[in-house]
N, C-alpha and C. Protein backbone atom coordinates (compact mmCIF):
# COMPACT_ATOMS: atom_id res chain seq x y z
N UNK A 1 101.47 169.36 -119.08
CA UNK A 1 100.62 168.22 -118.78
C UNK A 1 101.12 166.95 -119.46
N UNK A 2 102.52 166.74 -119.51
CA UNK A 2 102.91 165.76 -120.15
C UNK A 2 102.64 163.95 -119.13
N UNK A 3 102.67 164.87 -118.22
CA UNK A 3 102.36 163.28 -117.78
C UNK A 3 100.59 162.48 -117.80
N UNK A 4 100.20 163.36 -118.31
CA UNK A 4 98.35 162.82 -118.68
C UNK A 4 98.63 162.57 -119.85
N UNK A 5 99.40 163.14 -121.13
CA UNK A 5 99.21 162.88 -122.71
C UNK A 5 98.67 161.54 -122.43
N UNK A 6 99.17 160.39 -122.04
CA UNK A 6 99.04 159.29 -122.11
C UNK A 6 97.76 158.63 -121.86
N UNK A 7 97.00 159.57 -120.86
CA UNK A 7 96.34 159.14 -120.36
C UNK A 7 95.01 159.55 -120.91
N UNK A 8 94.82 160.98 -121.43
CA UNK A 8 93.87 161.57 -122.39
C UNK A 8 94.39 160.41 -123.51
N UNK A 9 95.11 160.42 -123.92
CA UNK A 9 95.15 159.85 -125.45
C UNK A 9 94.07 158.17 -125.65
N UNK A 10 93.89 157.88 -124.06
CA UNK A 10 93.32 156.52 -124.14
C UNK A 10 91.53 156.60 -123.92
N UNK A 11 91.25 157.96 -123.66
CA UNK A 11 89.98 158.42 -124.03
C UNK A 11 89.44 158.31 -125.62
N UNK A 12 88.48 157.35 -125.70
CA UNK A 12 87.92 157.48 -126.58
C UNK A 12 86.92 158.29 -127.29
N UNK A 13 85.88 158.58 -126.60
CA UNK A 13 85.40 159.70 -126.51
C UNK A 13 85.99 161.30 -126.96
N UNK A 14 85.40 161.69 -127.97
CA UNK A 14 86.37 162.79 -127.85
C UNK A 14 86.36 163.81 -127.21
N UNK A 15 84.87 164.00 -126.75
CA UNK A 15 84.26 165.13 -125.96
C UNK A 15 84.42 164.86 -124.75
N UNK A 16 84.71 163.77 -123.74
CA UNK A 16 85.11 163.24 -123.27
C UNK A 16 86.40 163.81 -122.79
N UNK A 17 87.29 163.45 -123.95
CA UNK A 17 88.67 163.52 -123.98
C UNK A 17 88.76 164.87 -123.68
N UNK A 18 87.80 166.08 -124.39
CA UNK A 18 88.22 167.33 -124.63
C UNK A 18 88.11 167.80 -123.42
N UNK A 19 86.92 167.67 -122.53
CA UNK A 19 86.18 167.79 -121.17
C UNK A 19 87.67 167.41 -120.24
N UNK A 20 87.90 166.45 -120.39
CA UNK A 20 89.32 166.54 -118.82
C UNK A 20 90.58 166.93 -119.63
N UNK A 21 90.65 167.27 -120.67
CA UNK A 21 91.79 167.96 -120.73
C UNK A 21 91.37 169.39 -120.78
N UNK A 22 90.30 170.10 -120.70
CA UNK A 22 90.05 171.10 -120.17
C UNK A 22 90.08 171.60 -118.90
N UNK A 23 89.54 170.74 -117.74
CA UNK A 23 89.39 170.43 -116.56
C UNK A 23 90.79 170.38 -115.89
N UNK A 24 91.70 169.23 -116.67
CA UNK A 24 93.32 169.80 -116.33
C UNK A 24 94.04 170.54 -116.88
N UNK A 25 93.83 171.21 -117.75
CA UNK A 25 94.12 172.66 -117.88
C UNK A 25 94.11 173.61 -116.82
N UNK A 26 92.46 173.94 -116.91
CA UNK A 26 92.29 174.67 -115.48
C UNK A 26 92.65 174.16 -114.37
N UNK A 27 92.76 172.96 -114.01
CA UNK A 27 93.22 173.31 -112.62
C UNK A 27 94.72 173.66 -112.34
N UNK A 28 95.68 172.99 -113.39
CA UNK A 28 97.28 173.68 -113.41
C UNK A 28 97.34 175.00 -113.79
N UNK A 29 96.47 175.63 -114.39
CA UNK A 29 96.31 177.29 -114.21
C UNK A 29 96.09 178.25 -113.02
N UNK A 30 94.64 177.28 -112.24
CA UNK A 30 94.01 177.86 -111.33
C UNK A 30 95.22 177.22 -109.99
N UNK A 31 95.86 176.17 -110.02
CA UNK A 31 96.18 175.96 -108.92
C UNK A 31 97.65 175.30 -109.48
N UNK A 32 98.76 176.91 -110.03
CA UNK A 32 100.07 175.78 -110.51
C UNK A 32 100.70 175.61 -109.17
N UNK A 33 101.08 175.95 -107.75
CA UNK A 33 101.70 175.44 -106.93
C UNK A 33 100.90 173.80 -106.86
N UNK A 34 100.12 173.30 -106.75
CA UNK A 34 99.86 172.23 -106.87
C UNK A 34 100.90 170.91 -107.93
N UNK A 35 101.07 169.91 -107.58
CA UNK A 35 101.76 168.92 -108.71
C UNK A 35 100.31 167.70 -109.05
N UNK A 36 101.29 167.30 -110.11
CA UNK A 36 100.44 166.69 -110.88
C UNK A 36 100.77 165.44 -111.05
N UNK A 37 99.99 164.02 -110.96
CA UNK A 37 100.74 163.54 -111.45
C UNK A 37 99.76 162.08 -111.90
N UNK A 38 99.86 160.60 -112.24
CA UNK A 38 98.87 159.68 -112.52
C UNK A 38 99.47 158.42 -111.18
N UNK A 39 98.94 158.09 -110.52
CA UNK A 39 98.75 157.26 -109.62
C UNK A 39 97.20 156.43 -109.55
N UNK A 40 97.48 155.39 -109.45
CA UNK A 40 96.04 154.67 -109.21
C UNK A 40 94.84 154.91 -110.26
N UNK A 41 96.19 154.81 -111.27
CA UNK A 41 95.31 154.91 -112.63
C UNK A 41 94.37 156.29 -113.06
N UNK A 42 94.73 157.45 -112.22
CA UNK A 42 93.80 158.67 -112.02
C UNK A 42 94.62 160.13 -112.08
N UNK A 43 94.32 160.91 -112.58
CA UNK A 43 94.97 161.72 -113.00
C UNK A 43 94.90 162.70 -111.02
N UNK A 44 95.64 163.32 -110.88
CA UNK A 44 95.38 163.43 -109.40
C UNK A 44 96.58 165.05 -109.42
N UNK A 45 96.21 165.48 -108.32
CA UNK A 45 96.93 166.79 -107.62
C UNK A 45 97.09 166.72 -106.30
N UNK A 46 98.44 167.16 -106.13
CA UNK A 46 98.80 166.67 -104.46
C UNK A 46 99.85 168.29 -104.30
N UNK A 47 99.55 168.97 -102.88
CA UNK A 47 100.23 169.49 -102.24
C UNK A 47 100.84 169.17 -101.15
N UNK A 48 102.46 169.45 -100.96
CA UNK A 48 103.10 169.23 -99.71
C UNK A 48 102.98 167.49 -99.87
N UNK A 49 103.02 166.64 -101.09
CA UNK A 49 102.46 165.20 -101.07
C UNK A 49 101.27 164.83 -100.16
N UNK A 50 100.47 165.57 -99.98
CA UNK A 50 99.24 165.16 -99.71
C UNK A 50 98.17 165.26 -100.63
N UNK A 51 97.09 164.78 -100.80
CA UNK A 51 96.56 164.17 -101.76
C UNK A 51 95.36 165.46 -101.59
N UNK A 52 94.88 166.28 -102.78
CA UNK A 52 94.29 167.40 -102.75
C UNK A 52 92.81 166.75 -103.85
N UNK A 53 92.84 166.30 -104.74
CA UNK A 53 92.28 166.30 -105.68
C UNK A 53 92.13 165.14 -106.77
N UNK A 54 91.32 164.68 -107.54
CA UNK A 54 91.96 163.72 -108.72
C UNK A 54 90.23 163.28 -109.45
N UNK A 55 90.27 162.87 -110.76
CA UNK A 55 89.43 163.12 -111.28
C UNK A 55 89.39 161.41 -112.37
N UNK A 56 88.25 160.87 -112.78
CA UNK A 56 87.82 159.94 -113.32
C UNK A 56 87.37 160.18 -114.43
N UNK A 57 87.50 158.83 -115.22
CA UNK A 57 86.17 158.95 -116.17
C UNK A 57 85.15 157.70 -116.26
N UNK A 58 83.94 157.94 -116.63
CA UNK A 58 82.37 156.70 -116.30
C UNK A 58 81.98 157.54 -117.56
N UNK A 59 81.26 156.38 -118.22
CA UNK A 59 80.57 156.26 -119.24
C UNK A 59 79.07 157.55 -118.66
N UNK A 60 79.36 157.92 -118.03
CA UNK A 60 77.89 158.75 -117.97
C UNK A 60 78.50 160.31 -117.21
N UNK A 61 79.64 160.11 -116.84
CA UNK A 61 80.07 161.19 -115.92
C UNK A 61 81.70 161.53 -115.46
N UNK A 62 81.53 162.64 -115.82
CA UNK A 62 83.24 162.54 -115.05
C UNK A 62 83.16 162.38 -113.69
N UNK A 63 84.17 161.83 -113.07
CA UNK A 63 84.26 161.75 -111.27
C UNK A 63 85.12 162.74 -110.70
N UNK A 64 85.05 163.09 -109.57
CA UNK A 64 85.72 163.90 -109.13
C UNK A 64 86.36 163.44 -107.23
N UNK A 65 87.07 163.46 -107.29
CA UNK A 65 87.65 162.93 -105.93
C UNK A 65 88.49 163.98 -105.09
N UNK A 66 87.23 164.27 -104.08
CA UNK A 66 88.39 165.49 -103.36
C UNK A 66 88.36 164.21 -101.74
N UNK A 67 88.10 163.42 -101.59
CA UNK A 67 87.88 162.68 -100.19
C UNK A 67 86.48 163.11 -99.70
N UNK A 68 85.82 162.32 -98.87
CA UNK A 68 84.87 162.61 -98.37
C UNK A 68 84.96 163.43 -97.49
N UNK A 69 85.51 164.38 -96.92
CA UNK A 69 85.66 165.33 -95.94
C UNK A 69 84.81 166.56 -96.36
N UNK A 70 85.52 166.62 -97.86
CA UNK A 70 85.02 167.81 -98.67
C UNK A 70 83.85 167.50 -99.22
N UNK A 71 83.61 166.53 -99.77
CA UNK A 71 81.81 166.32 -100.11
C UNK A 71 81.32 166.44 -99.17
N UNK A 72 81.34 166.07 -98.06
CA UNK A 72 80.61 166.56 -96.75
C UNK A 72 80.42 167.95 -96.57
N UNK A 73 81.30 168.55 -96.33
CA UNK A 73 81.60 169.79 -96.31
C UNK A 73 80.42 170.67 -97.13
N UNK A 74 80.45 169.90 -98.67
CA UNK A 74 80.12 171.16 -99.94
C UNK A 74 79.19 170.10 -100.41
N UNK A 75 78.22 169.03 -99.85
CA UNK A 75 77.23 168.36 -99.98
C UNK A 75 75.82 169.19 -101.18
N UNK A 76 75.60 170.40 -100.25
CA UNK A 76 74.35 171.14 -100.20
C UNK A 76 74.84 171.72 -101.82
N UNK A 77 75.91 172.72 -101.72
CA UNK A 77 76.45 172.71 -103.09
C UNK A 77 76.61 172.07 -104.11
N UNK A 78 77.03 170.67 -103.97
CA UNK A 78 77.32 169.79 -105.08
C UNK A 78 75.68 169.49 -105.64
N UNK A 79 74.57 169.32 -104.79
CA UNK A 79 73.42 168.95 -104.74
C UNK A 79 72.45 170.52 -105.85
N UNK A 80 73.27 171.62 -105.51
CA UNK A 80 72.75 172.36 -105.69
C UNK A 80 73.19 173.01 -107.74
N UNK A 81 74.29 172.18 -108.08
CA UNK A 81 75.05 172.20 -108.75
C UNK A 81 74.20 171.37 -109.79
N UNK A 82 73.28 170.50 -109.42
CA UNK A 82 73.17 169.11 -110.34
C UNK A 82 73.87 168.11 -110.29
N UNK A 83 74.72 167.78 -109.22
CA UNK A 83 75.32 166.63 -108.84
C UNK A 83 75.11 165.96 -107.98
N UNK A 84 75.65 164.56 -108.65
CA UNK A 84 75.18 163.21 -107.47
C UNK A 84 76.33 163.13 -106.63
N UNK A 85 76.20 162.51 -105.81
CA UNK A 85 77.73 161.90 -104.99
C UNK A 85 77.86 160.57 -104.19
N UNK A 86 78.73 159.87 -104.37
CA UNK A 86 78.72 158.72 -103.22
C UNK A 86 79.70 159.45 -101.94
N UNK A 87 80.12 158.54 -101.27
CA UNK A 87 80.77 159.26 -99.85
C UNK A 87 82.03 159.59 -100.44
N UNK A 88 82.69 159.07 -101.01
CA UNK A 88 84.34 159.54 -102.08
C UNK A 88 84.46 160.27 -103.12
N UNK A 89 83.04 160.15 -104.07
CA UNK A 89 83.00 160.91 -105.25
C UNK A 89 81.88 161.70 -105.71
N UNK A 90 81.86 162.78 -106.30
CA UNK A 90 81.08 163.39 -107.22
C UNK A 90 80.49 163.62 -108.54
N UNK A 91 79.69 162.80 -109.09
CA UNK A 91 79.38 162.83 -110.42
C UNK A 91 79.07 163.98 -111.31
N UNK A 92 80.27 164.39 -112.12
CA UNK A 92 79.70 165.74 -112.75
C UNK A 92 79.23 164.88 -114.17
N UNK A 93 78.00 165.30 -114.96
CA UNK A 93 77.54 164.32 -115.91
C UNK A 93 78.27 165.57 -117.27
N UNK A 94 78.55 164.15 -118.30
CA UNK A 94 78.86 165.26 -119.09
C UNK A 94 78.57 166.26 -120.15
N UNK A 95 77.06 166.10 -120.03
CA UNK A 95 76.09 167.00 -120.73
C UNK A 95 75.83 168.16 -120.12
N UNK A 96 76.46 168.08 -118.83
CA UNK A 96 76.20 169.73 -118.31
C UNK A 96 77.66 170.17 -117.88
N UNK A 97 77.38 171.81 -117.77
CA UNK A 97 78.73 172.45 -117.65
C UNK A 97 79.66 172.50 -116.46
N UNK A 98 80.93 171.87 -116.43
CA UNK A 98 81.36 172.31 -115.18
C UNK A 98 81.16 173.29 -114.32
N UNK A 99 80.85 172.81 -112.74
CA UNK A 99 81.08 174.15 -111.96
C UNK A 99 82.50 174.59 -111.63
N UNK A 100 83.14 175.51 -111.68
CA UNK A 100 84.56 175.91 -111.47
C UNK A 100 84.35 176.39 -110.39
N UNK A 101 83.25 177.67 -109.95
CA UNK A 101 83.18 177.96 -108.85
C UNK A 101 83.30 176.78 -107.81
N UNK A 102 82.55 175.90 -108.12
CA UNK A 102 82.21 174.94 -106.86
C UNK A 102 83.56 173.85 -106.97
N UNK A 103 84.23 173.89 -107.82
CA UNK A 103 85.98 172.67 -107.33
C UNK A 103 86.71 173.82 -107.19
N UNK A 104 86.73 175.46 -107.82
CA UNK A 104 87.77 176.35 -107.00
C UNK A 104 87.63 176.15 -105.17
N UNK A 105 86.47 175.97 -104.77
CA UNK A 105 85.99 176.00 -103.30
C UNK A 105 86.21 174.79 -102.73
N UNK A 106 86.32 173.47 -103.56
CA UNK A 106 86.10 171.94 -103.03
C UNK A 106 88.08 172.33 -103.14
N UNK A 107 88.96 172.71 -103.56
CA UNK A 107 90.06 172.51 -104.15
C UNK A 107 90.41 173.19 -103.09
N UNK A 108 90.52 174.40 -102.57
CA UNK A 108 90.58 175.63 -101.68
C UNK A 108 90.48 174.83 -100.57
N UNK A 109 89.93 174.31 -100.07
CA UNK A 109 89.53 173.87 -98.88
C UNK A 109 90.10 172.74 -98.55
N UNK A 110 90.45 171.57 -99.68
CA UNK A 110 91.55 170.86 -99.37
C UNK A 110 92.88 171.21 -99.04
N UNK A 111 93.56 172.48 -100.06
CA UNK A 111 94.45 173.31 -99.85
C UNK A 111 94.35 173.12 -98.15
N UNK A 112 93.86 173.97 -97.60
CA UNK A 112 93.69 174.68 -96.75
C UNK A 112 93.71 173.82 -95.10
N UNK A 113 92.67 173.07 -95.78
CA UNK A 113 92.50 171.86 -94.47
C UNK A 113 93.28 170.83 -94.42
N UNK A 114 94.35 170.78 -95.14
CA UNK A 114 95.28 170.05 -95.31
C UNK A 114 96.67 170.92 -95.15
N UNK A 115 96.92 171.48 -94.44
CA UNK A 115 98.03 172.55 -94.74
C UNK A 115 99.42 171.73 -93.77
N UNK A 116 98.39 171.09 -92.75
CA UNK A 116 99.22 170.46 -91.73
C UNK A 116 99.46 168.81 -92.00
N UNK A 117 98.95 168.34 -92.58
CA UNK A 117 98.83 167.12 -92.75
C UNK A 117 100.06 166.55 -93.38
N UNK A 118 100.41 165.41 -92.66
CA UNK A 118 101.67 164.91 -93.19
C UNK A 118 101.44 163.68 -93.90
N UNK A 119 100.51 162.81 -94.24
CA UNK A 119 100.01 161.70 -94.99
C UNK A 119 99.29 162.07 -96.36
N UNK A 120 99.13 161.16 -97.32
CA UNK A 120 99.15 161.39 -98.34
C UNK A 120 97.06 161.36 -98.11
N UNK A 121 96.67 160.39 -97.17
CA UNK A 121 95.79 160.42 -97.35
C UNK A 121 94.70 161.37 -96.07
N UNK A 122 93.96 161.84 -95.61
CA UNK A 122 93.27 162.52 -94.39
C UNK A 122 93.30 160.92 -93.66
N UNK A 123 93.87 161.62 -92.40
CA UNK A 123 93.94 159.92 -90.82
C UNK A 123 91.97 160.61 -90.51
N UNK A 124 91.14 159.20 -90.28
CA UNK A 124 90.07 159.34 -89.69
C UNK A 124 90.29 160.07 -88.17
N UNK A 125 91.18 159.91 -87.56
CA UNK A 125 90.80 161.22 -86.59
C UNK A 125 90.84 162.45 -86.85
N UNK A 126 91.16 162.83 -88.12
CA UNK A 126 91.50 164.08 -88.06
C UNK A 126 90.34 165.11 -88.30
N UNK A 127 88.90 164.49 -88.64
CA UNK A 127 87.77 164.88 -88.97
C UNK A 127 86.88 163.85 -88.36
């Protein structure tokens, strides 16, 4: 995870700090064919260079960015989880515990529904 040092290190927070470097831990565990890398200021995971995943930080919440395809998708879940969402992101707050189950499934499904995709980002026709 050398290319985040930089980027954890500017977390102030330490729990904070500890929380997404846990978070990217697991996901280069749970998903090492995936790459890694910081674009757009965001720590992010891309297969086949398409854009799978990528994660924030807010003073009240970590963010989570799988595209709105997949919050759509896993709405009822995220809702069911204790999370908020706008149409791009998911607020996991950071007083409560990650769901793993529920980004192994939001993560999976980008995998997956993206297998064909040749752009970095989902084309609006394609959903």
């Amino acid at each position: 995870m050398e290319s985040f040092a930089d980027y954890l290190a500017a977390i102030e927070d330490p729990v904070h700090r500890a929380r997404m470097r846990e978070v990217f831990a697991w996901v280069n565990r749970t998903f090492p064919e995936l790459n890694h890398k910081i674009a757009w200021r965001q720590p992010m995971w891309t297969d086949h260079g398409t854009f799978i995943i990528s994660f924030g930080l807010a003073k009240q919440h970590m963010s989570v960015a799988p595209e709105s395809v997949a919050i759509t998708r896993f709405a009822a879940e995220i809702a069911q989880a204790g999370y908020t969402h706008s149409k791009e992101l998911v607020r996991m707050p950071w007083d409560r515990p990650v769901d793993y189950a529920l980004l192994t499934k939001i993560i999976e499904f980008n995998i997956a529904d993206k297998a064909a995709c040749k752009t970095f980002w989902r084309m609006q026709s394609e959903h």
